[in-house]
Protein backbone atom coordinates (compact mmCIF):
# COMPACT_ATOMS: atom_id res chain seq x y z
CA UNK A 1 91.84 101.26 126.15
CA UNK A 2 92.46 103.95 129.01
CA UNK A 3 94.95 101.92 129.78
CA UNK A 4 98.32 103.72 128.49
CA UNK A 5 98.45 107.17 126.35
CA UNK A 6 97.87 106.09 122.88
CA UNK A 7 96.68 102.83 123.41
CA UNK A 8 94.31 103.05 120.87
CA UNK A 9 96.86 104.38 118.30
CA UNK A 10 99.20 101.71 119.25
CA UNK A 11 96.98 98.94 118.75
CA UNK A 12 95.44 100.37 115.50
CA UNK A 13 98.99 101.00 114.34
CA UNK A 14 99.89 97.11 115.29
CA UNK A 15 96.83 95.52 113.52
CA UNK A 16 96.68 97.18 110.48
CA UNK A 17 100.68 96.75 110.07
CA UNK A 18 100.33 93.08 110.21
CA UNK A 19 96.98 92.96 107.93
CA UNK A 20 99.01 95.04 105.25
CA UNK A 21 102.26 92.58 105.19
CA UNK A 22 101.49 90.59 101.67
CA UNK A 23 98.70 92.89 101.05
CA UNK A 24 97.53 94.13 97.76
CA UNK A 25 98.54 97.78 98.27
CA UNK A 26 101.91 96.39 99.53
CA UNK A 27 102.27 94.71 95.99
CA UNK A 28 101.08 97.93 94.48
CA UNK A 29 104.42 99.96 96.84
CA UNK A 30 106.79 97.08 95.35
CA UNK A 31 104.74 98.11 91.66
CA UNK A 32 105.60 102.24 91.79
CA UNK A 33 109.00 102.00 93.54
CA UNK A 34 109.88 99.58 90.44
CA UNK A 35 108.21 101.86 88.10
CA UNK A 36 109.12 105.68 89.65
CA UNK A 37 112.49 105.22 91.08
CA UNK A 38 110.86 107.92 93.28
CA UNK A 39 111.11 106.68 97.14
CA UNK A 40 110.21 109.81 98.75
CA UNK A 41 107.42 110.98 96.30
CA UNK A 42 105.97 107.33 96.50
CA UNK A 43 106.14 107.39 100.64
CA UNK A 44 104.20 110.81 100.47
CA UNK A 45 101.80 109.56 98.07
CA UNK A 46 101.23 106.68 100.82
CA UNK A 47 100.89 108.70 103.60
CA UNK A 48 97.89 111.47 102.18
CA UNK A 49 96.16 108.70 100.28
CA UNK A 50 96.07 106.57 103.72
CA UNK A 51 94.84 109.32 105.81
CA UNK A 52 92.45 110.23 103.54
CA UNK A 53 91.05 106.89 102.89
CA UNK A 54 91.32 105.74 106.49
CA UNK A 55 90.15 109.06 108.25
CA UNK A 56 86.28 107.94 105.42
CA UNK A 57 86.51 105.06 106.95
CA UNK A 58 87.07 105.17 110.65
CA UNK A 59 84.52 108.06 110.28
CA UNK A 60 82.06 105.51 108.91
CA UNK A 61 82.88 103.05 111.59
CA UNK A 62 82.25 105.55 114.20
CA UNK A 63 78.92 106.49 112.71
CA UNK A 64 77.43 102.81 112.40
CA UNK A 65 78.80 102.20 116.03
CA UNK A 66 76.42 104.85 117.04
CA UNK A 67 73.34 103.85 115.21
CA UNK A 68 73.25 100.14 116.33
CA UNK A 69 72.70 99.23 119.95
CA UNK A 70 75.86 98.46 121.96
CA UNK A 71 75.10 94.87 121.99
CA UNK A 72 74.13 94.37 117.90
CA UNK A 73 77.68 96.17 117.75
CA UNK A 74 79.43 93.75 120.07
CA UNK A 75 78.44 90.91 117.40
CA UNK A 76 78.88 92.48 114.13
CA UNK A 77 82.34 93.64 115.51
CA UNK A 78 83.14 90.45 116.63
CA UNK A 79 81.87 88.03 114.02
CA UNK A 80 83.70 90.93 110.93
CA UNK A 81 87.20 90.79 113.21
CA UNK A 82 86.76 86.78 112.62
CA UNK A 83 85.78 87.56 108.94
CA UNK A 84 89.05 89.73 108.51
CA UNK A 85 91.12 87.15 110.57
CA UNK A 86 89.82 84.42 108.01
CA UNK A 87 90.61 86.99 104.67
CA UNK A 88 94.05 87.47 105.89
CA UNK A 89 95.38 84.32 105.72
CA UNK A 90 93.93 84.44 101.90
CA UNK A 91 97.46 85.97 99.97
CA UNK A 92 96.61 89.55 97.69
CA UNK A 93 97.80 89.48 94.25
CA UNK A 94 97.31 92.35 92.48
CA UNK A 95 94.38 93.07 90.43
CA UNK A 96 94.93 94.23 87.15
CA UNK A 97 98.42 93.14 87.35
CA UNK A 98 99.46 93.63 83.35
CA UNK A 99 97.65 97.85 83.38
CA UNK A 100 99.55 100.21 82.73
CA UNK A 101 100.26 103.34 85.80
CA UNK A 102 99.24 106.86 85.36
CA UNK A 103 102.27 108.63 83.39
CA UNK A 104 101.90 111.02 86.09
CA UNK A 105 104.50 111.78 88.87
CA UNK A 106 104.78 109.53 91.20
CA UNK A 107 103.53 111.27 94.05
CA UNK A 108 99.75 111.80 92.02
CA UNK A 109 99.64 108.44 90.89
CA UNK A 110 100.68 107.00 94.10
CA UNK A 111 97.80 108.61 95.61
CA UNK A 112 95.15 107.72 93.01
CA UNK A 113 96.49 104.09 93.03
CA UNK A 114 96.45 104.19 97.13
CA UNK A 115 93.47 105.28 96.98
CA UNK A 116 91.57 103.39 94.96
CA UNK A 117 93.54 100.23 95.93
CA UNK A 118 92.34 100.89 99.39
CA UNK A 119 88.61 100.77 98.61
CA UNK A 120 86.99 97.72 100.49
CA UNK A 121 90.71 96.17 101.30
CA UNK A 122 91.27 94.67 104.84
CA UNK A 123 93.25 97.49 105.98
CA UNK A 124 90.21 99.82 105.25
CA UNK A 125 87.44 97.56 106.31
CA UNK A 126 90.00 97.27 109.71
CA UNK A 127 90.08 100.45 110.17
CA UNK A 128 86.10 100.88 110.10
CA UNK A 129 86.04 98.04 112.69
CA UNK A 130 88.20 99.41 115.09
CA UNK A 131 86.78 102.81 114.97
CA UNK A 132 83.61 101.05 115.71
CA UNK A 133 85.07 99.83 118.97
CA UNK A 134 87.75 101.90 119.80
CA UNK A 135 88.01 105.89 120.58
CA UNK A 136 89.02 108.69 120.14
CA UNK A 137 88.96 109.07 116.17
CA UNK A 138 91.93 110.56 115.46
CA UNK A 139 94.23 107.93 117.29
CA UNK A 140 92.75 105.35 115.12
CA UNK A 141 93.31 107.45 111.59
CA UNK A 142 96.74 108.35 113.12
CA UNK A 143 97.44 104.74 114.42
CA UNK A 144 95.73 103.19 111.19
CA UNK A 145 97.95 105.55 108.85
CA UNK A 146 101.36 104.92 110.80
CA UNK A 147 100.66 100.86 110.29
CA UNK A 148 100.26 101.50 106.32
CA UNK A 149 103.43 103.03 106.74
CA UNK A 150 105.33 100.96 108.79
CA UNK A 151 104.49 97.77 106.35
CA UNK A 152 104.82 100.07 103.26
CA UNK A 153 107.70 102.69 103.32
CA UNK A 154 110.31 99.97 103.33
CA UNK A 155 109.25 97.93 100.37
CA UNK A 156 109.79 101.40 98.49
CA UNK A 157 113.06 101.66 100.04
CA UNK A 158 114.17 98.50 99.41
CA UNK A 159 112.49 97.29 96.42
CA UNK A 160 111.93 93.93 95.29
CA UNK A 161 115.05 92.01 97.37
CA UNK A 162 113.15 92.95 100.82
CA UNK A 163 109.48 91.85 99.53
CA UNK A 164 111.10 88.28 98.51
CA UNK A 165 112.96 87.78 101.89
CA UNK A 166 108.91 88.60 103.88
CA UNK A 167 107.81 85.57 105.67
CA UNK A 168 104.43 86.33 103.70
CA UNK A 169 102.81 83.45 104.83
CA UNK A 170 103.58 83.86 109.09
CA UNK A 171 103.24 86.95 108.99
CA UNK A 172 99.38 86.34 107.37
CA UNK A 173 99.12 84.19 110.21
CA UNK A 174 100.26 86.49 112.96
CA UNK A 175 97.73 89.07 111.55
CA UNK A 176 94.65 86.28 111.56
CA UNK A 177 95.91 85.53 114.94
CA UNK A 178 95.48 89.20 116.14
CA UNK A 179 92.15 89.49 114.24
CA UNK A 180 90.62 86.43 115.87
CA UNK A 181 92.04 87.76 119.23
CA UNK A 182 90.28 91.14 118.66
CA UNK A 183 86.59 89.21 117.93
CA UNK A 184 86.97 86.92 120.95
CA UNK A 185 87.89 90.43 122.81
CA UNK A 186 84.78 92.16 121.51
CA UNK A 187 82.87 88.97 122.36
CA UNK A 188 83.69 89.04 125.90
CA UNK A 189 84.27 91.88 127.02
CA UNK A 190 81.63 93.84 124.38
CA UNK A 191 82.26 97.42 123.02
C-alpha cells in the first residue's frame, strides 16, 4: 500500500465508511441526535469513543498478524473479509431498541453507547482485519476513525429526514462488494 501517502488511511477510511452506512451504531447517531438535540457534543462523543475502540482493536489485529505465520494470516484474513462481506448485506437494527439512554450529557453517553455499541460490530471486527494486513497502525485507527465519521456526523446533523432518504440496501451491497474484493486481494496477492 506504498503506493500513494496515506493509502492505507484512505482505504481504511473507505471500507469502514461503507460497512457503517445502515449500521447499528449509525441507528444508535439517528437515536442521541433525536434524544440530545446536541450535534456537536454527540459528534465528539463519536469521535473519542471510535478512536478508542478502534485504536483496541487494530492493536489486536496487529498482534495476531504477528503471531500466525504469514500464510495462516493470508487465509484467516481472507476467508473473515468474505465473512464481513456476507454480514453486511444482513441490515442492523438496534438492540435494545425500547432502553432507556444514560440521563447523562450527551457527549458521556455518546461515548459509553459508542463504545459499547462498537464491541464485536463489523466496523470493529474491520478494523482488526485490516490492521492485520495493512500498516502502519496509526493510519488505520486514523483512517478507521475518519470512516465512522464520515457515515456518522451527518445523520446527527440531519436527523431522521437524511437516514430515510439512505439507499440502505446498495449501499450494504457496495460495502459486501468491497469486502469480498479485499478477501480475493488477500487471497492472491497474500499479506
Amino acid at each position: 500500500m506504498d503506493t500513494f501517502p496515506l493509502a492505507t488511511a484512505a482505504l481504511s477510511t473507505g471500507t469502514v465508511a461503507l460497512a457503517e452506512i445502515g449500521d447499528k451504531t449509525q441507528l444508535l447517531a439517528l437515536l442521541l441526535a433525536a434524544r440530545f438535540r446536541r450535534p456537536w457534543p454527540i459528534v465528539a462523543g463519536i469521535l473519542v469513543a471510535t478512536l478508542l475502540n478502534h485504536a483496541l482493536a487494530a492493536w489486536l489485529g496487529a498482534l495476531v498478524a504477528q503471531w500466525l505465520q504469514p500464510s495462516t494470516l493470508r487465509w484467516i484474513v481472507a476467508g473473515s473479509f468474505l465473512a464481513v462481506a456476507l454480514w453486511t448485506l444482513k441490515p442492523d437494527k438496534l438492540d435494545g431498541e425500547g432502553e432507556r439512554l444514560p440521563a447523562r450529557g450527551a457527549f458521556i453517553a455518546t461515548t459509553i453507547a459508542f463504545f459499547v455499541a462498537e464491541i464485536g460490530d463489523k466496523t470493529q471486527v474491520a478494523t482488526v482485519l485490516l490492521a492485520a494486513r495493512y500498516s502502519p497502525l496509526w493510519e488505520v485507527v486514523a483512517g478507521t476513525t475518519a470512516g465512522m465519521l464520515l457515515a456518522n456526523v451527518p445523520v446527527v446533523l440531519l436527523g431522521s429526514r437524511f437516514a430515510d432518504r439512505l439507499p440502505l440496501k446498495a449501499a450494504r451491497t457496495v460495502a459486501a462488494v468491497v469486502f469480498a474484493a479485499l478477501a480475493l486481494w488477500v487471497a492472491v496477492r497474500g499479506i
